[in-house]
C-alpha atoms as a PDB file:
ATOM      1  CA  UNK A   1     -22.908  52.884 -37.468  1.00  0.00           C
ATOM      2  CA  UNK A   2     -21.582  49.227 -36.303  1.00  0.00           C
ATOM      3  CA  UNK A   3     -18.740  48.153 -38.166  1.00  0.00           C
ATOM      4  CA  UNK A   4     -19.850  45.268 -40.572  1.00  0.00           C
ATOM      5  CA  UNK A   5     -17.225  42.890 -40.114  1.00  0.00           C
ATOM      6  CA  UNK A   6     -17.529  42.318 -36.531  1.00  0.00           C
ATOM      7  CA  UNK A   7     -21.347  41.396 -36.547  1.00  0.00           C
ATOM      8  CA  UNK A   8     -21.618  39.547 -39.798  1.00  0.00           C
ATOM      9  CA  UNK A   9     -23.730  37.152 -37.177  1.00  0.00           C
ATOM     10  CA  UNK A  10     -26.543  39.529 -37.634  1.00  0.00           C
ATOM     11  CA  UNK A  11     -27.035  38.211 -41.444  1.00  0.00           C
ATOM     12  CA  UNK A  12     -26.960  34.668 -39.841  1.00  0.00           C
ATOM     13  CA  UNK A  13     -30.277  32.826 -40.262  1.00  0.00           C
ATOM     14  CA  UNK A  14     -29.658  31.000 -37.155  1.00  0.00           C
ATOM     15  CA  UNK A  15     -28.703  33.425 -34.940  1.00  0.00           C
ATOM     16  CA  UNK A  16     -32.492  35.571 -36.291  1.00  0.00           C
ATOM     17  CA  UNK A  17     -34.235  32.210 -35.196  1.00  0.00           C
ATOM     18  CA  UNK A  18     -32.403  32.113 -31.917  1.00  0.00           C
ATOM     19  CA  UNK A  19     -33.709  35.186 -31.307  1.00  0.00           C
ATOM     20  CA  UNK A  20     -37.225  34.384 -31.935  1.00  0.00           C
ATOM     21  CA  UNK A  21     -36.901  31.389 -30.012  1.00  0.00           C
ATOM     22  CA  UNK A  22     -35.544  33.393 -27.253  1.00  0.00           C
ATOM     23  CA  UNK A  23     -38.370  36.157 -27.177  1.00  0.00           C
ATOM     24  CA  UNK A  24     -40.880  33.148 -27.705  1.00  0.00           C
ATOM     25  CA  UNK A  25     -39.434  30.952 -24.006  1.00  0.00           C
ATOM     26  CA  UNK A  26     -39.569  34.478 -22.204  1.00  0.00           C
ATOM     27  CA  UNK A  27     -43.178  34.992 -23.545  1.00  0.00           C
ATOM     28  CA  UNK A  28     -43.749  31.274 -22.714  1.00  0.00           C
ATOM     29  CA  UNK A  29     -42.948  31.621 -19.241  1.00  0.00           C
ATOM     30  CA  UNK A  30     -44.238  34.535 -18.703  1.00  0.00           C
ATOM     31  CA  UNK A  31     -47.534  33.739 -19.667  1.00  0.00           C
ATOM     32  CA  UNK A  32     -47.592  30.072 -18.427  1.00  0.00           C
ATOM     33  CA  UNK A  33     -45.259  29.815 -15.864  1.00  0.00           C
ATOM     34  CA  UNK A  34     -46.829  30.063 -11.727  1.00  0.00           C
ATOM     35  CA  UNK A  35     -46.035  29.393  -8.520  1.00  0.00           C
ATOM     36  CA  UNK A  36     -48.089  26.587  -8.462  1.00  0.00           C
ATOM     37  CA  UNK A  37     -46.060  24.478 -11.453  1.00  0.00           C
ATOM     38  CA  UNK A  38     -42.598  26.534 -10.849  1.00  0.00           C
ATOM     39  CA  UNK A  39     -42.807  27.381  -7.421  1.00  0.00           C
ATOM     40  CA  UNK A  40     -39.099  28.412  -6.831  1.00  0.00           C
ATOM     41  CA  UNK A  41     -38.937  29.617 -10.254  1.00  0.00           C
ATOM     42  CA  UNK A  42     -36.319  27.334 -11.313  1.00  0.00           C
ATOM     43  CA  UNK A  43     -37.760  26.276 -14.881  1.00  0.00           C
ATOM     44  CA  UNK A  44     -38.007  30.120 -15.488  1.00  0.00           C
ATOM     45  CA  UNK A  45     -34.307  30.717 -15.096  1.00  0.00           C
ATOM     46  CA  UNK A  46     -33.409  27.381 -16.779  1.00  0.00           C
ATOM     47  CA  UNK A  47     -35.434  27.976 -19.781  1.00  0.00           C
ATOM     48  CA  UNK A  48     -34.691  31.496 -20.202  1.00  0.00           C
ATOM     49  CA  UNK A  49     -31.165  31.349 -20.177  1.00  0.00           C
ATOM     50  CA  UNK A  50     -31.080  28.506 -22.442  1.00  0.00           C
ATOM     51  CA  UNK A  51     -32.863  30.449 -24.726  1.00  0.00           C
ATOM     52  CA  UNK A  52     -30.251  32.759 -24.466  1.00  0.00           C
ATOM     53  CA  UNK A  53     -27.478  31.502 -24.916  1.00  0.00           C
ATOM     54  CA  UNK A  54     -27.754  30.271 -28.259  1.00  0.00           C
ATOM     55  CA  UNK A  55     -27.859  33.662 -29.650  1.00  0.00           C
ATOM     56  CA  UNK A  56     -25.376  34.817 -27.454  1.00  0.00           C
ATOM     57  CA  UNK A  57     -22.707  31.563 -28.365  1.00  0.00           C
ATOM     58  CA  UNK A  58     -23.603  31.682 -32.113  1.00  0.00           C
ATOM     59  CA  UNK A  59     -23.065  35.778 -31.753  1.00  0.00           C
ATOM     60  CA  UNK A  60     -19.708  34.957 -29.885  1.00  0.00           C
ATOM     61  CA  UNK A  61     -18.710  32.148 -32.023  1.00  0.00           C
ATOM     62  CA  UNK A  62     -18.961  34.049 -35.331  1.00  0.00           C
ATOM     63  CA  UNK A  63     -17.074  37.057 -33.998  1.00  0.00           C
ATOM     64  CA  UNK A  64     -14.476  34.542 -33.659  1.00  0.00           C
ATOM     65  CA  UNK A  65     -14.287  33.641 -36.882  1.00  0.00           C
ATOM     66  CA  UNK A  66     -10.833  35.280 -38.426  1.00  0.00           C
ATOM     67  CA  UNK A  67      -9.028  34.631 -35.181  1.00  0.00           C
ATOM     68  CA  UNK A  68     -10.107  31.447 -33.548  1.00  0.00           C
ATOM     69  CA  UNK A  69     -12.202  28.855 -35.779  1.00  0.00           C
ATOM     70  CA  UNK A  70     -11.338  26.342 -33.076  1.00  0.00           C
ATOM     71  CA  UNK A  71     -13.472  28.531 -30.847  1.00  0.00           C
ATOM     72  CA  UNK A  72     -16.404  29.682 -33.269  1.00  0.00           C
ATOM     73  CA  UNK A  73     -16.901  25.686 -33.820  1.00  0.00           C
ATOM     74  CA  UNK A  74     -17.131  24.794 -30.137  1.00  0.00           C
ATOM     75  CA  UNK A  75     -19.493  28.049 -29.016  1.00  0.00           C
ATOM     76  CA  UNK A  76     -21.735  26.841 -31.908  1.00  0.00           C
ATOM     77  CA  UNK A  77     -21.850  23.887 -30.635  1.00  0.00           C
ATOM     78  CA  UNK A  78     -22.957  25.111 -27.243  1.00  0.00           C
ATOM     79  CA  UNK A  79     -25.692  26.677 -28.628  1.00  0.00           C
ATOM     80  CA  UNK A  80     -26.540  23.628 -30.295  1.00  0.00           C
ATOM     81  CA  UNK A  81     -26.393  21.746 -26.946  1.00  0.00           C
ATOM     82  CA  UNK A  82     -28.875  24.593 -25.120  1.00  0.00           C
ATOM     83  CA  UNK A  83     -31.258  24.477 -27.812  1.00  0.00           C
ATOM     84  CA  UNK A  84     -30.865  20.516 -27.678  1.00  0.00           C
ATOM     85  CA  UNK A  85     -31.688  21.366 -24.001  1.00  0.00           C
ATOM     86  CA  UNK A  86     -34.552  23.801 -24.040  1.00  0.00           C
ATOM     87  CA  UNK A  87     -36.252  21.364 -26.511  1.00  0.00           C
ATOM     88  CA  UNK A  88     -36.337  18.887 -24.146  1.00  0.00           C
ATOM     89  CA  UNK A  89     -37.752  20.926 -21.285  1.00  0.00           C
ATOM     90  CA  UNK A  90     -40.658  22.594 -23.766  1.00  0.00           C
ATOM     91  CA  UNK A  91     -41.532  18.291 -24.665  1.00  0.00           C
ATOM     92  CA  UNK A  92     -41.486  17.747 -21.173  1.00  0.00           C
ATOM     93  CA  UNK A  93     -43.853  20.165 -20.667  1.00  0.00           C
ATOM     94  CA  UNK A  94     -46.047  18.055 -22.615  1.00  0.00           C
ATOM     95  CA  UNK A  95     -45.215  15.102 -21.523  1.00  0.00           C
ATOM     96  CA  UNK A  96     -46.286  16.177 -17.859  1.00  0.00           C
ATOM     97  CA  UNK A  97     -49.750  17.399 -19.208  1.00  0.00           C
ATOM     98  CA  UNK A  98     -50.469  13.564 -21.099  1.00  0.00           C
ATOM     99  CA  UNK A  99     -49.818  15.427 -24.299  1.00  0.00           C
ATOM    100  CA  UNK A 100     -47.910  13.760 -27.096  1.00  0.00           C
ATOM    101  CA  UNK A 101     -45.610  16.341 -29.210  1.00  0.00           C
ATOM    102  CA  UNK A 102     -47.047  16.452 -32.701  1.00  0.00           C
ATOM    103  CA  UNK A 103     -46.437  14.312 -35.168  1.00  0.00           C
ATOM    104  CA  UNK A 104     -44.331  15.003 -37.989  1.00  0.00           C
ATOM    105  CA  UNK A 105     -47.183  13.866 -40.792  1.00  0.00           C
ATOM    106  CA  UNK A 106     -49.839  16.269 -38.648  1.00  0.00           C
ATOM    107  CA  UNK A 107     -51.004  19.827 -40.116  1.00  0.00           C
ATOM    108  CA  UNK A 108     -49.946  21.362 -37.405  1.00  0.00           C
ATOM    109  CA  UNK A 109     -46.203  20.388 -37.598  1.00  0.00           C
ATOM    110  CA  UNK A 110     -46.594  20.845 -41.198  1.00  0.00           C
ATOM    111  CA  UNK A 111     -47.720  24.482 -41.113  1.00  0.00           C
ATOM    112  CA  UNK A 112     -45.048  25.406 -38.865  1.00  0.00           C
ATOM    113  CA  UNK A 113     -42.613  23.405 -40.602  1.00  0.00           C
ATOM    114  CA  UNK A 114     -43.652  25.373 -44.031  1.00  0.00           C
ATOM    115  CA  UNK A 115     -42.654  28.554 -42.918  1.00  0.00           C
ATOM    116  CA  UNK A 116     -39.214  30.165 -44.040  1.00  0.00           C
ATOM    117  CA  UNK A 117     -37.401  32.993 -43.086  1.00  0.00           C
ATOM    118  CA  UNK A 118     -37.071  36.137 -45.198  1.00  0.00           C
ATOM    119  CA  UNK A 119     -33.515  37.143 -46.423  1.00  0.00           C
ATOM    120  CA  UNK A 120     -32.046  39.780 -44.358  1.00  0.00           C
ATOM    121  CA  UNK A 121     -31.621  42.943 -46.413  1.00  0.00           C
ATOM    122  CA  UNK A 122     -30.683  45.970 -43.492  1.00  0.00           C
ATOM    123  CA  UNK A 123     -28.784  47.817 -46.436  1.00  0.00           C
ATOM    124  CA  UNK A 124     -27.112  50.640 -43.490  1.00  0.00           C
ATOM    125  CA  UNK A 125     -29.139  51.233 -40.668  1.00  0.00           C
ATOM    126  CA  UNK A 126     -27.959  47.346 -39.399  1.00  0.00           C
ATOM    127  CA  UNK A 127     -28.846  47.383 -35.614  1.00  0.00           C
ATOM    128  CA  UNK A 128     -33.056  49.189 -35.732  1.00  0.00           C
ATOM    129  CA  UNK A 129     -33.537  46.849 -39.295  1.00  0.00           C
ATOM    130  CA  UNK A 130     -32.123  43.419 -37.622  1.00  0.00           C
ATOM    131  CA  UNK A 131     -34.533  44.284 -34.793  1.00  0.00           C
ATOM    132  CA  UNK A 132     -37.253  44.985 -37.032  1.00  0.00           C
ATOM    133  CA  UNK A 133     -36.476  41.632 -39.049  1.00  0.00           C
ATOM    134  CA  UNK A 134     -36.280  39.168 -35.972  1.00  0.00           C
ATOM    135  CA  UNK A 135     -39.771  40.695 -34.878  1.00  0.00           C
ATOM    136  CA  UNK A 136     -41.422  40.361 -38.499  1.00  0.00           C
ATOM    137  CA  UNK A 137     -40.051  36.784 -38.644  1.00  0.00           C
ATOM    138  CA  UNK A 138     -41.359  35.879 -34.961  1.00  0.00           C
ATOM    139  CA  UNK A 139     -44.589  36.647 -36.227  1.00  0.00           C
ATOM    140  CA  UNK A 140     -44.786  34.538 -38.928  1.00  0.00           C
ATOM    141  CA  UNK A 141     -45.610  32.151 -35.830  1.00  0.00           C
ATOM    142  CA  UNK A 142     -48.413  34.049 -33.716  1.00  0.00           C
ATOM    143  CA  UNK A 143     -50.967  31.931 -34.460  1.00  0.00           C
ATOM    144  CA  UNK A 144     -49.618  29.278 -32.607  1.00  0.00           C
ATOM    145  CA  UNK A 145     -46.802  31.344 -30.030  1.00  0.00           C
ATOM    146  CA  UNK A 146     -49.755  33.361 -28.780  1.00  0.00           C
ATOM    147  CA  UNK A 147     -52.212  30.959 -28.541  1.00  0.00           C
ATOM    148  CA  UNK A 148     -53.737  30.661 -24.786  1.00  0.00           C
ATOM    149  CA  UNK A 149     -53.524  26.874 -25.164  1.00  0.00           C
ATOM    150  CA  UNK A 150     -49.948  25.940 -23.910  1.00  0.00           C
ATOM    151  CA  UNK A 151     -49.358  22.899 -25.351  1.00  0.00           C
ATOM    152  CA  UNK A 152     -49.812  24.059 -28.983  1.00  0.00           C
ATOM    153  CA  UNK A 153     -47.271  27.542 -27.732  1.00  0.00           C
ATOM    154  CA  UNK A 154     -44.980  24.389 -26.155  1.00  0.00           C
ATOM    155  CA  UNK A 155     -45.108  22.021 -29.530  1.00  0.00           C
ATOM    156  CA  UNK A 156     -44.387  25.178 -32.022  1.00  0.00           C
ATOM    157  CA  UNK A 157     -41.490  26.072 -29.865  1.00  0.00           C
ATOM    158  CA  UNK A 158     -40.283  22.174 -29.570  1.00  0.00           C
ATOM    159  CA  UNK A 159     -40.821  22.381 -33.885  1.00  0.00           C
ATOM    160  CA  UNK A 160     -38.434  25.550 -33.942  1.00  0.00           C
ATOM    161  CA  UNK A 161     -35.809  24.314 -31.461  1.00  0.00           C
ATOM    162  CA  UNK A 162     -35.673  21.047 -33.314  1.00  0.00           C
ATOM    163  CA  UNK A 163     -35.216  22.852 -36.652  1.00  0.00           C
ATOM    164  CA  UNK A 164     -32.815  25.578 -34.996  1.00  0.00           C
ATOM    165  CA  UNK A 165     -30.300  22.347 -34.234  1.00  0.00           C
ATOM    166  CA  UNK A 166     -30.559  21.047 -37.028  1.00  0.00           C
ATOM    167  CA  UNK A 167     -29.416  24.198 -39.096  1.00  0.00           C
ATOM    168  CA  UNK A 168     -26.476  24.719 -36.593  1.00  0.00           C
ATOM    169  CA  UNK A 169     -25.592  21.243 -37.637  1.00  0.00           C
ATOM    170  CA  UNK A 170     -25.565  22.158 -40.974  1.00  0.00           C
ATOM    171  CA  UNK A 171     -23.860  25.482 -39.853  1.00  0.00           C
ATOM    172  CA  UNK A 172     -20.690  23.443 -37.857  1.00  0.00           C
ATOM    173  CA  UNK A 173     -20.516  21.219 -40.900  1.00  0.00           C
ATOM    174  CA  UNK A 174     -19.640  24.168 -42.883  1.00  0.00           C
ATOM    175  CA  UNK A 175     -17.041  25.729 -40.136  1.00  0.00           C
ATOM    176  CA  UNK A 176     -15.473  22.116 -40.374  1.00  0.00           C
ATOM    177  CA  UNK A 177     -14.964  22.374 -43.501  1.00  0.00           C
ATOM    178  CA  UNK A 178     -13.400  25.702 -43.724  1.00  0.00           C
ATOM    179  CA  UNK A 179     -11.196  24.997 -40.858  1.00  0.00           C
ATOM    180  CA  UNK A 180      -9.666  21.749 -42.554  1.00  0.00           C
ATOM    181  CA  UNK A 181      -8.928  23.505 -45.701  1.00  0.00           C
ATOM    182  CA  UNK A 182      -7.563  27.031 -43.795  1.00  0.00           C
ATOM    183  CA  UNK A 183      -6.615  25.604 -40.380  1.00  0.00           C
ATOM    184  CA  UNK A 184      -7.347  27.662 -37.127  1.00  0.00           C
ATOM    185  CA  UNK A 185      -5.557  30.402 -35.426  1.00  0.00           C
ATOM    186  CA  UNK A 186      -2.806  28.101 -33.717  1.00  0.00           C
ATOM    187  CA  UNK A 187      -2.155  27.139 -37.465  1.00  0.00           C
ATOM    188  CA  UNK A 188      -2.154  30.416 -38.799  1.00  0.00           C
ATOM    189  CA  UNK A 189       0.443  31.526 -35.953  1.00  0.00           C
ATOM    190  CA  UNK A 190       2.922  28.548 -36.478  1.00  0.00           C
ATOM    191  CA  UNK A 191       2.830  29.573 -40.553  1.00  0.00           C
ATOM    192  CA  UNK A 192       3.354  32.591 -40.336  1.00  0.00           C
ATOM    193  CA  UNK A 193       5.760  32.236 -37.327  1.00  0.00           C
ATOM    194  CA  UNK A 194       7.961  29.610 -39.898  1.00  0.00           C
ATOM    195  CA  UNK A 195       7.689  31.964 -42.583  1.00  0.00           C
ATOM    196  CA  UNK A 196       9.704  34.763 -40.474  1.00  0.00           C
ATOM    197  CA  UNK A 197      12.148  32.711 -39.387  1.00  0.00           C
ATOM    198  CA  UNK A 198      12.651  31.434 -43.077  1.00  0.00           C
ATOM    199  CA  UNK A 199      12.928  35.133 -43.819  1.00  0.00           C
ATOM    200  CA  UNK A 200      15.676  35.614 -41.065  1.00  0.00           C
ATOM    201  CA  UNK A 201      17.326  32.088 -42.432  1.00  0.00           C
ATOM    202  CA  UNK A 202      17.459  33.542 -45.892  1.00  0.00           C
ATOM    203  CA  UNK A 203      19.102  36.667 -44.526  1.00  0.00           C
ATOM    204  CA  UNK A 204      21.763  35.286 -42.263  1.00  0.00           C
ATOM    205  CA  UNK A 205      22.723  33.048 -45.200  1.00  0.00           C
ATOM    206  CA  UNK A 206      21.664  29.762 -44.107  1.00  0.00           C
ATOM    207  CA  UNK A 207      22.123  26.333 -46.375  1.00  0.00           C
ATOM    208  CA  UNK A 208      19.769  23.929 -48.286  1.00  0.00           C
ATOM    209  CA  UNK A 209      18.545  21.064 -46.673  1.00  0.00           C
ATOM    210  CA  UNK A 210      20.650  18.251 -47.124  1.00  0.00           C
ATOM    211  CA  UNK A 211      17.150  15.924 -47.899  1.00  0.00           C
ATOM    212  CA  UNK A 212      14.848  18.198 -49.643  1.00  0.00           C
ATOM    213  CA  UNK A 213      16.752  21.140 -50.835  1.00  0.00           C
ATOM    214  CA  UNK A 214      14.694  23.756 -48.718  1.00  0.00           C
ATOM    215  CA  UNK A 215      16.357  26.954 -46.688  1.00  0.00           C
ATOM    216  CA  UNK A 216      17.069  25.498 -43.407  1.00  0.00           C
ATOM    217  CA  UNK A 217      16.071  27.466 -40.373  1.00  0.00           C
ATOM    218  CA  UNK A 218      17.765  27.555 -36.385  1.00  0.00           C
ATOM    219  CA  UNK A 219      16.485  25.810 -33.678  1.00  0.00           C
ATOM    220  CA  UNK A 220      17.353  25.213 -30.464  1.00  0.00           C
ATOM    221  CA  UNK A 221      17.775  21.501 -29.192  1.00  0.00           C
ATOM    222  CA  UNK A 222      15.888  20.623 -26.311  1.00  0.00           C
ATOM    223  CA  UNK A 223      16.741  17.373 -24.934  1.00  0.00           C
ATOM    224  CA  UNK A 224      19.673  14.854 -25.626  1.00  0.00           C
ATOM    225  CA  UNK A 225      23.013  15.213 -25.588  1.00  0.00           C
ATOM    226  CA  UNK A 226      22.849  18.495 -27.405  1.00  0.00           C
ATOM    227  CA  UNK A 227      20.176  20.095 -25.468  1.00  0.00           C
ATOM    228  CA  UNK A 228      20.300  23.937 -25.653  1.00  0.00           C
ATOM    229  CA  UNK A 229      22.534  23.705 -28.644  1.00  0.00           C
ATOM    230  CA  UNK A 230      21.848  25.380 -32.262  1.00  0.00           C
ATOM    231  CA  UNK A 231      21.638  23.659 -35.210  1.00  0.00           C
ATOM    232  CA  UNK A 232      20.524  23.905 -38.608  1.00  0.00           C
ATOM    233  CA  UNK A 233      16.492  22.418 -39.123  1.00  0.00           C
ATOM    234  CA  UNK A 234      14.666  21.760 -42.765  1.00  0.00           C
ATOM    235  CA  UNK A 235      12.031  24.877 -42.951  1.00  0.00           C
ATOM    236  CA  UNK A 236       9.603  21.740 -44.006  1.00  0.00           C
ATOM    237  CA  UNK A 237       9.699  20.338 -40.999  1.00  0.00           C
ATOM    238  CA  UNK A 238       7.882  17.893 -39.968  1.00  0.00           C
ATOM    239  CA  UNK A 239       7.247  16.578 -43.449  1.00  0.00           C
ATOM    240  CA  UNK A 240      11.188  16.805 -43.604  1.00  0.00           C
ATOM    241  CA  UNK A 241      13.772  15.807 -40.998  1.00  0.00           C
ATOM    242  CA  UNK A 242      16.978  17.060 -42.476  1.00  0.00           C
ATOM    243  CA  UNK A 243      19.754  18.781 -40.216  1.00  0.00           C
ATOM    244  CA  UNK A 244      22.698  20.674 -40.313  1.00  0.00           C
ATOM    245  CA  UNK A 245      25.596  21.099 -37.506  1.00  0.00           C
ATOM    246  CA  UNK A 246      26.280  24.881 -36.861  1.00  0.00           C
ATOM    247  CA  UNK A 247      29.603  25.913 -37.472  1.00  0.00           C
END
């Protein structure tokens, strides 16, 4: 059984749609991709590995999340920036073939814009029912992802890359958020770093702050006059800049 903890990502709305998009660009170039229009197969490999690496960076970003929010921010973002990326090449497909993308008022965009994702619900058997929910949520697209026509398989993949950014906007938003009210792992180091040596301080009997009234704490100097000395530092520092001499 996986352990829960480590691939919460799997409950992750956007990381199920990066999926889909990713099964959907291989299926796309598969099916539509030739020698004649890719004849070193360089769109292949550039679309296909766009497509996944936004799973792959949201995956990796989210397993980052208790040790490194720093980290789970920026790999979000690169998935962001892919998808950004693979939309672009799926409107340039259009572009190339006289085709405009479709409007945002049109049926078509509206249809595929309508559709929502079910809730996952893989109760203990998580890896065979996430599998089984990316597929059932991929085909809530077929009519258009398996349509013979490219450019409507091209514009309902540009529709679900556009929306796929957007939620990972809303997703980094949220990770912002957390990490200005809980800080990242450099943070969490330096607290709980401080809060040993305060705990050492305490031990060895060290004074008040002269300014604030806080245990005090040694450091080391390191530059001036008294560089490689000890000396007595406020545990609040920075907020506080009192000192003591040792000895």
């Amino acid at each position: 059984m996986l352990e829960i903890s480590r691939f919460s990502y799997y409950w992750l709305d956007t990381w199920v749609l990066a999926n889909v998009i990713q099964l959907a660009t291989q299926d796309f170039c598969t099916r539509f991709l030739n020698q004649t229009n890719d004849p070193c197969g360089r769109l292949f490999d550039q679309m296909t590995m766009a497509a996944r690496s936004a799973p792959a960076n949201i995956a990796e970003g989210n397993s980052r999340h208790s040790t490194s929010k720093e980290s789970e921010m920026r790999l979000t973002d690169v998935a962001r920036a892919t998808l950004a990326e693979l939309a672009n090449d799926y409107l340039n497909w259009l572009l190339r073939r006289d085709s405009l993308p479709w409007s945002v008022t049109s049926a078509e965009y509206l249809a595929v814009n309508s559709i929502k994702l079910d809730r996952p619900d893989y109760k203990d058997d998580v890896l065979y029912q996430s599998s089984k929910h990316i597929l059932s949520q991929k085909h809530k697209f077929d009519l258009w992802l398996t349509s013979s026509d490219s450019l409507i398989a091209a514009n309902c993949m540009l529709v679900l890359c556009n929306r796929l950014v957007l939620m990972l906007n809303r997703q980094i938003e949220r990770q912002l958020d957390t990490f200005k009210v809980e800080g990242g792992f450099t943070e969490s180091l330096t607290a709980e770093r401080l809060a040993y040596r305060t705990q050492q301080s305490q031990q060895d009997a060290a004074p008040t702050c002269p300014v604030c009234g806080r245990p005090m704490i040694k450091r080391v100097a390191k530059k001036g006059i008294n560089s490689g000395k000890e000396f007595w530092s406020c545990s609040g520092y920075p907020q506080c800049n009192g000192t003591r001499n040792i000895g």
